[in-house]
Protein backbone atom coordinates (compact mmCIF):
# COMPACT_ATOMS: atom_id res chain seq x y z
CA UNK A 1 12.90 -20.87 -13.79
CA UNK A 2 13.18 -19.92 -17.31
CA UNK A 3 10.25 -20.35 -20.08
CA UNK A 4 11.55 -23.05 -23.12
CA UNK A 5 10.62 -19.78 -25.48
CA UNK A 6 13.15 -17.92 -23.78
CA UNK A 7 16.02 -20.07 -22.22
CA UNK A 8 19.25 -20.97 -22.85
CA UNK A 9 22.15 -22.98 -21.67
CA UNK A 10 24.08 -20.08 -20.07
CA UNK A 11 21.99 -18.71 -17.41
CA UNK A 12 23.77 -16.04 -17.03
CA UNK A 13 22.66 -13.05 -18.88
CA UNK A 14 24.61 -10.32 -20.06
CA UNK A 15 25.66 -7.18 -17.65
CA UNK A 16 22.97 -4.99 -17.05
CA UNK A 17 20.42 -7.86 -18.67
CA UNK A 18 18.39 -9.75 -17.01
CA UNK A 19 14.90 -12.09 -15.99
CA UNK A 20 12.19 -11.17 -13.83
CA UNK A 21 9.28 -13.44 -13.13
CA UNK A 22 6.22 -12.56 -11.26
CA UNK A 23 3.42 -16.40 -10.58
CA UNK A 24 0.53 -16.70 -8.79
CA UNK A 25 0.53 -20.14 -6.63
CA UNK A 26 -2.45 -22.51 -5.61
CA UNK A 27 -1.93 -25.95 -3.88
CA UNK A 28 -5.23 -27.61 -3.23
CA UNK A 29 -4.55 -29.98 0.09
CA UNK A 30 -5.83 -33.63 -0.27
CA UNK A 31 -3.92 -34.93 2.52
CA UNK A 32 -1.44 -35.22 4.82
CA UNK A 33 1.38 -37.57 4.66
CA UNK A 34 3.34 -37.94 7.82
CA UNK A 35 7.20 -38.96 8.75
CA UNK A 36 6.49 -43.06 8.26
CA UNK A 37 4.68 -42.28 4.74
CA UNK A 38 1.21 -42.93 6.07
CA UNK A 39 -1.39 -40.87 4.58
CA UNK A 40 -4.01 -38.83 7.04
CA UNK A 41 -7.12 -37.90 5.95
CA UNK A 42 -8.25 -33.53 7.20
CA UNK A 43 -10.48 -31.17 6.68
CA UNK A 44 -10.17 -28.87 3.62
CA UNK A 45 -6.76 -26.97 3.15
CA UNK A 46 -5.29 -24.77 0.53
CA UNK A 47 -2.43 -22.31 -0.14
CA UNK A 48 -2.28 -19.30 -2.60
CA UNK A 49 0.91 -17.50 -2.73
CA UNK A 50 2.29 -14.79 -4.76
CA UNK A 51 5.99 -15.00 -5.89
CA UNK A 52 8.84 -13.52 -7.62
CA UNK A 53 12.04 -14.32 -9.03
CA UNK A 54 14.87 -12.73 -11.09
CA UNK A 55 18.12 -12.51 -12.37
CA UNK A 56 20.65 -10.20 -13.17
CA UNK A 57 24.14 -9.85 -15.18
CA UNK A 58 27.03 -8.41 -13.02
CA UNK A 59 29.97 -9.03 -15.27
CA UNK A 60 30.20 -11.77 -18.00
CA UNK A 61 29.46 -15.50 -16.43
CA UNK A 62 28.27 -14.19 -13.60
CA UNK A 63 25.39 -13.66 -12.33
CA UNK A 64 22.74 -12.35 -9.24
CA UNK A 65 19.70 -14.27 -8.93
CA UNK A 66 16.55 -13.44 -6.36
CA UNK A 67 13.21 -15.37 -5.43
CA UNK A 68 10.80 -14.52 -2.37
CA UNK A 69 7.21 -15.43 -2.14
CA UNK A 70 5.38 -11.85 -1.44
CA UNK A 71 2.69 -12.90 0.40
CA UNK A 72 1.66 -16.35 1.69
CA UNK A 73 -2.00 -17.08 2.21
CA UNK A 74 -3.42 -20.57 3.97
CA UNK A 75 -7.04 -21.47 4.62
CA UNK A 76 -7.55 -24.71 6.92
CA UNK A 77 -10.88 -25.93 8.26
CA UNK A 78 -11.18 -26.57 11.88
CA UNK A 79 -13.77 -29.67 12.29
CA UNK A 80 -13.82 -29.00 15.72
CA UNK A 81 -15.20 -25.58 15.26
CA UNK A 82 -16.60 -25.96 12.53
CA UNK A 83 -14.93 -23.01 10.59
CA UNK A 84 -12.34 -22.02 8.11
CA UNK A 85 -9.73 -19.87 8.99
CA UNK A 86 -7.01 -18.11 7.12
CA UNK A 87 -3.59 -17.42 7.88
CA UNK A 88 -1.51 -14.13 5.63
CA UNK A 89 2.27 -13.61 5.70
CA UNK A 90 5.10 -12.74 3.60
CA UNK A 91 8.00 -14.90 2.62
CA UNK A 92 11.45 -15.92 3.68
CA UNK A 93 13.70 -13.90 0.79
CA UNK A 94 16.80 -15.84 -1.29
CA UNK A 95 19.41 -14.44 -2.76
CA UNK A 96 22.23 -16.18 -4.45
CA UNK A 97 25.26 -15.89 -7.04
CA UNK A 98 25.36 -18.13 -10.36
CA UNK A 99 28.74 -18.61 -11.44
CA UNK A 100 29.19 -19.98 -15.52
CA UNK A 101 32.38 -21.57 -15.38
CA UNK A 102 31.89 -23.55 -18.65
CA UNK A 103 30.57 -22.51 -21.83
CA UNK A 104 31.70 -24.57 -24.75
CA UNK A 105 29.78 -24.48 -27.58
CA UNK A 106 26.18 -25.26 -26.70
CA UNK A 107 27.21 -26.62 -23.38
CA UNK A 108 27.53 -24.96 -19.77
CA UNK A 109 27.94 -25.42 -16.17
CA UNK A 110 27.48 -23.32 -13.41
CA UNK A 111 28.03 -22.61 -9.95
CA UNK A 112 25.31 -21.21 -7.69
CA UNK A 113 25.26 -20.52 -3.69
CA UNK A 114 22.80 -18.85 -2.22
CA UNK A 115 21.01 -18.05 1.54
CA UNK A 116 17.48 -17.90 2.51
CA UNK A 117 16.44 -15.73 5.46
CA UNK A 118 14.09 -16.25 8.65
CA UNK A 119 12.08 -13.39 8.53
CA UNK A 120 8.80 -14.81 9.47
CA UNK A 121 8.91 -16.85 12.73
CA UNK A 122 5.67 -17.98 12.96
CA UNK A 123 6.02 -21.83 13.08
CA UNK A 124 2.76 -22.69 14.88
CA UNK A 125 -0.71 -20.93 13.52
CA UNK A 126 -3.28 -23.35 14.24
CA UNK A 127 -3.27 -27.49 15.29
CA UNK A 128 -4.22 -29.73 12.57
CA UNK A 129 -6.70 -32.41 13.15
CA UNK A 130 -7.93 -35.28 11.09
CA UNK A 131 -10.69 -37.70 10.85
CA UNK A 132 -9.37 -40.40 10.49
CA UNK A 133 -10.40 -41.68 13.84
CA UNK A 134 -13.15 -40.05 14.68
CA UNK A 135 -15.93 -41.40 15.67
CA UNK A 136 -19.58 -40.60 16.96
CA UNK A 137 -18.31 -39.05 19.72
CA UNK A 138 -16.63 -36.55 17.53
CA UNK A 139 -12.98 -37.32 18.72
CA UNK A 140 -10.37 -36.01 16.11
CA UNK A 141 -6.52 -36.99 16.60
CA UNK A 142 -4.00 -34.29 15.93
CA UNK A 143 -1.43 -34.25 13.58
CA UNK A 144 0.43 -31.38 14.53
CA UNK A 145 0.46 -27.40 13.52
CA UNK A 146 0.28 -25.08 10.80
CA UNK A 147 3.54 -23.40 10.49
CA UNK A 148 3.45 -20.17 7.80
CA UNK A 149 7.36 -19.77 8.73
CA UNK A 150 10.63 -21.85 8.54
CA UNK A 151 12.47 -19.95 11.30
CA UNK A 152 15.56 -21.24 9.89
CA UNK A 153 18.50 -20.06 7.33
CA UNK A 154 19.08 -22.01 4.59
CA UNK A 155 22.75 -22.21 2.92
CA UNK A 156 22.21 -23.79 -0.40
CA UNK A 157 25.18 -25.01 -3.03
CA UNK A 158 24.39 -26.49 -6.54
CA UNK A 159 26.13 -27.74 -9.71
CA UNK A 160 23.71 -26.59 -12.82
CA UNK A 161 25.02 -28.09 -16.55
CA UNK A 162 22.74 -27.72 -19.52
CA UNK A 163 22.50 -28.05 -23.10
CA UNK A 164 20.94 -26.52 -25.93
CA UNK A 165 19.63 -28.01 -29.07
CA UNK A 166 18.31 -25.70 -32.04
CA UNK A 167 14.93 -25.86 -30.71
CA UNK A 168 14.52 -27.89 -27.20
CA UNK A 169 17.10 -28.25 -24.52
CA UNK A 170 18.03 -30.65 -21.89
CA UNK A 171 19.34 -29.10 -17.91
CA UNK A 172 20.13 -30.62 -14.50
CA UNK A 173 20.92 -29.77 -11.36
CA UNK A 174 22.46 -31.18 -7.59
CA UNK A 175 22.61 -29.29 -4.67
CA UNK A 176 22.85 -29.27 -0.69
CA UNK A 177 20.89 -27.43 1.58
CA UNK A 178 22.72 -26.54 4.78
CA UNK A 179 19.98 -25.69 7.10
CA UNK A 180 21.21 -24.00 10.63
CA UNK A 181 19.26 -24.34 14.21
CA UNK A 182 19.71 -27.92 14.19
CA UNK A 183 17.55 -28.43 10.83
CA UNK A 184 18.18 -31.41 9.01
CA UNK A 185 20.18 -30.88 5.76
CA UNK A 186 18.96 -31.87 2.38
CA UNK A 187 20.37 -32.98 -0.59
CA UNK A 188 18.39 -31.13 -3.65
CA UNK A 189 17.82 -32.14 -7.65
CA UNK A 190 16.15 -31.09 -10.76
CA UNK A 191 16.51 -32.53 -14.85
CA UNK A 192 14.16 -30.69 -17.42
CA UNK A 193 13.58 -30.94 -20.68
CA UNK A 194 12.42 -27.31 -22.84
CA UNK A 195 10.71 -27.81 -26.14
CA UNK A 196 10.20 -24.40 -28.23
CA UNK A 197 7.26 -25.34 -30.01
CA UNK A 198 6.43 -22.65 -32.52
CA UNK A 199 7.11 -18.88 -32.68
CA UNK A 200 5.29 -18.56 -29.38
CA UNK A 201 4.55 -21.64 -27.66
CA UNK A 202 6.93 -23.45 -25.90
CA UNK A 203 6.95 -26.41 -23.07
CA UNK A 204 9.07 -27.33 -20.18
CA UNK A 205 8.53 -30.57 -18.37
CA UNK A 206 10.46 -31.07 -14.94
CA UNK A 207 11.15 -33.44 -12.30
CA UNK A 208 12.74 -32.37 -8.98
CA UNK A 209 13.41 -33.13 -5.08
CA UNK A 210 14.18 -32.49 -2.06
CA UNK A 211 15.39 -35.17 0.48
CA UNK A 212 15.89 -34.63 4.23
CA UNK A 213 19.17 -36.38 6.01
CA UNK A 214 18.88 -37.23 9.42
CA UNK A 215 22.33 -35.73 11.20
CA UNK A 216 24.45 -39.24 11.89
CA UNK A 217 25.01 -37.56 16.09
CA UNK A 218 21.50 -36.11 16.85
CA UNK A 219 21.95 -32.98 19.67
CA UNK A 220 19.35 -32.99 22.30
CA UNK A 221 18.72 -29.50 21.30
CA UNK A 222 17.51 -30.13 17.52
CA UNK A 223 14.34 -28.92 16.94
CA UNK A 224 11.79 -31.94 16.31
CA UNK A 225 10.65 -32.92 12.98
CA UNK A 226 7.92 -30.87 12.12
CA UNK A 227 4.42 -32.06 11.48
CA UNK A 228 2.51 -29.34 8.95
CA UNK A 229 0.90 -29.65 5.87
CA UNK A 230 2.34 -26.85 4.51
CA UNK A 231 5.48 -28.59 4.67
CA UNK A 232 7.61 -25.70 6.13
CA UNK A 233 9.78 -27.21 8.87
CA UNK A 234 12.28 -29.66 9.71
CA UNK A 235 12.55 -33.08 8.13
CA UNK A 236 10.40 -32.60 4.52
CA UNK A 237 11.13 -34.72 2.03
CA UNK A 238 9.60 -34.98 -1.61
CA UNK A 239 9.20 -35.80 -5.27
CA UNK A 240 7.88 -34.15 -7.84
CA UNK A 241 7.19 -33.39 -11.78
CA UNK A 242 5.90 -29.73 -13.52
CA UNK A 243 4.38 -29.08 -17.12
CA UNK A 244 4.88 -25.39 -17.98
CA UNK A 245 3.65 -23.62 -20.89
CA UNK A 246 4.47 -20.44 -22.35
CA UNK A 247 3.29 -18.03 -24.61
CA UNK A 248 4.99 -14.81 -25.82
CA UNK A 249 2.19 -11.98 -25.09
CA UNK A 250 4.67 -9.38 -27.34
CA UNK A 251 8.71 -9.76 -27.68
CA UNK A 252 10.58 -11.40 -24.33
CA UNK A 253 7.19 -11.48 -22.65
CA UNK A 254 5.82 -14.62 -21.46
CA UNK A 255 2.11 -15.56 -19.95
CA UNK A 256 2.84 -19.05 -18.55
CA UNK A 257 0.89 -21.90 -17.14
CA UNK A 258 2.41 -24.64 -14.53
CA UNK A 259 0.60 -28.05 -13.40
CA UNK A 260 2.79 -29.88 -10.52
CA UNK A 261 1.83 -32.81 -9.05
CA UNK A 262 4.10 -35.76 -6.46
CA UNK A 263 6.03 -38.46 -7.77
CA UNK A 264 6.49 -39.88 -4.48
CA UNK A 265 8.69 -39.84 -1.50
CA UNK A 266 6.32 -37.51 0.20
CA UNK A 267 7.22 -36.82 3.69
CA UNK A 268 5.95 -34.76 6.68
CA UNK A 269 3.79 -32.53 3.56
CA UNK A 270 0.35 -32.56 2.34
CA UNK A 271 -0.43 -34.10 -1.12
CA UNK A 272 -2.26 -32.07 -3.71
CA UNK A 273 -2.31 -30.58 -7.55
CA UNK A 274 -0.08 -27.21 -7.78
CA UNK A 275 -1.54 -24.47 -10.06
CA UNK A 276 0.56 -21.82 -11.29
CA UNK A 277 -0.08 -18.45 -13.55
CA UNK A 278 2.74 -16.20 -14.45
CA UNK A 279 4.08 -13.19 -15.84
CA UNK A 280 7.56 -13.25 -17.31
CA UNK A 281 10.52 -11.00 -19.18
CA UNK A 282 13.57 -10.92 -20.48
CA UNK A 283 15.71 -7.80 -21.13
């Protein structure tokens, strides 16, 4: 989550110092790609959310780390009606340690668990219909529904190791997601490269996924495999890349500017750019 301008191989500030990020999110929906990989053509979709993240020194190497979307907004056209409606909501908050076991020279590792909690519930807004079979009679088949809420907690473990070079740096990351309720756990990754640039520019370029396991002894009781383009549910899988550029506004702040896009794998999600503006500090 950190800017190239202002990272570093530790992650974990110094007691009583810290990182606080505040981004502005918009997907733009161009379709829907279901559990067999087949992609669905529907009417116009988009999300804007509002985020923030942050971190925290409690003693040295370790660390308390935040994130929670503030407000979740989703606009979906109903070709049946003939309208666009919205959907508003907040976010499911995470909180997590980061533990820096290792920090050798220019090189560390670290630790991190964290939990993600259920607050919003509401898994099923509005269907979702697409045209890719209708006809003159107007006949649109469903996909499935809108769901603004995971319902589910989320017990996530990672392994973070990094490097730092004088003026770029190279990190990585492998995690699993425990997800409770019968959700399907997933096995999580990221490797980035950060490029400072000049005195105020700098550039990180990502790749990073998330990949669903089906349990090996299913339980009649699991919750099916959910069928939203806003990809919060059961059974999401994908793949994906970032280009973020910073700027430092005035000392340890950053104005910063994300492009994400799929690299494949998409599953049970719609496809779509990501836009991202954002506010960051260090202190």
């Amino acid at each position: 989550m950190l800017s190239a301008s202002g990272a570093s191989a530790q992650w974990t500030p110094e007691p009583g110092h810290g990182y606080v990020k505040i981004w502005a999110k918009w997907l733009l929906g161009f379709g829907y790609v279901d559990g067999e990989g087949d992609w669905n053509n529907y009417q116009n979709y988009n999300e804007l959310f509002l985020a923030t993240y942050g971190d925290v020194g409690i003693v040295d190497g370790l660390a308390f780390y935040w994130h929670t979307d503030i407000v979740r907004g989703f606009t979906l056209r109903d070709p049946i009606a003939d309208e666009l409606r919205g959907h508003v909501t907040g976010g499911d908050p995470m909180v997590g340690l980061r533990w820096r076991f290792l920090l050798r020279d220019r090189l560390a590792m670290a630790l991190m668990g964290s939990v993600r909690a259920p607050l919003i519930q509401r898994t099923g807004e509005q269907q979702v219909v697409y045209e890719r079979n209708a006809g003159d009679d107007g006949v649109f088949d469903p996909i499935g529904g809108l769901r603004i809420g995971a319902g589910t907690w989320d017990l996530t473990t990672a392994l973070k190791v990094g490097y730092a070079f004088d003026t770029w740096f190279l990190g990585g990351s492998v995690g699993y997601q425990a997800r409770l309720k019968g959700f399907d756990d997933r096995i999580l990754w990221s490797v980035e490269v950060g490029l400072t640039l000049n005195e105020k520019w700098g550039c990180t370029l990502r790749a990073n996924g998330a990949h669903s396991m089906e349990p090996i002894r299913a339980d009649a009781d699991d919750p099916p495999r959910s069928q939203s383009p806003s990809g919060i549910g059961n059974g999401v899988s994908w793949m994906g890349f970032a280009v973020e550029l910073d700027y430092e506004l005035i000392s340890r702040w950053y104005l910063g500017l994300t492009i994400e896009g799929g690299l494949g794998f998409l599953r049970r999600q719609t496809g779509g750019p990501v836009t991202s503006l954002s506010l960051s500090t260090s202190y």
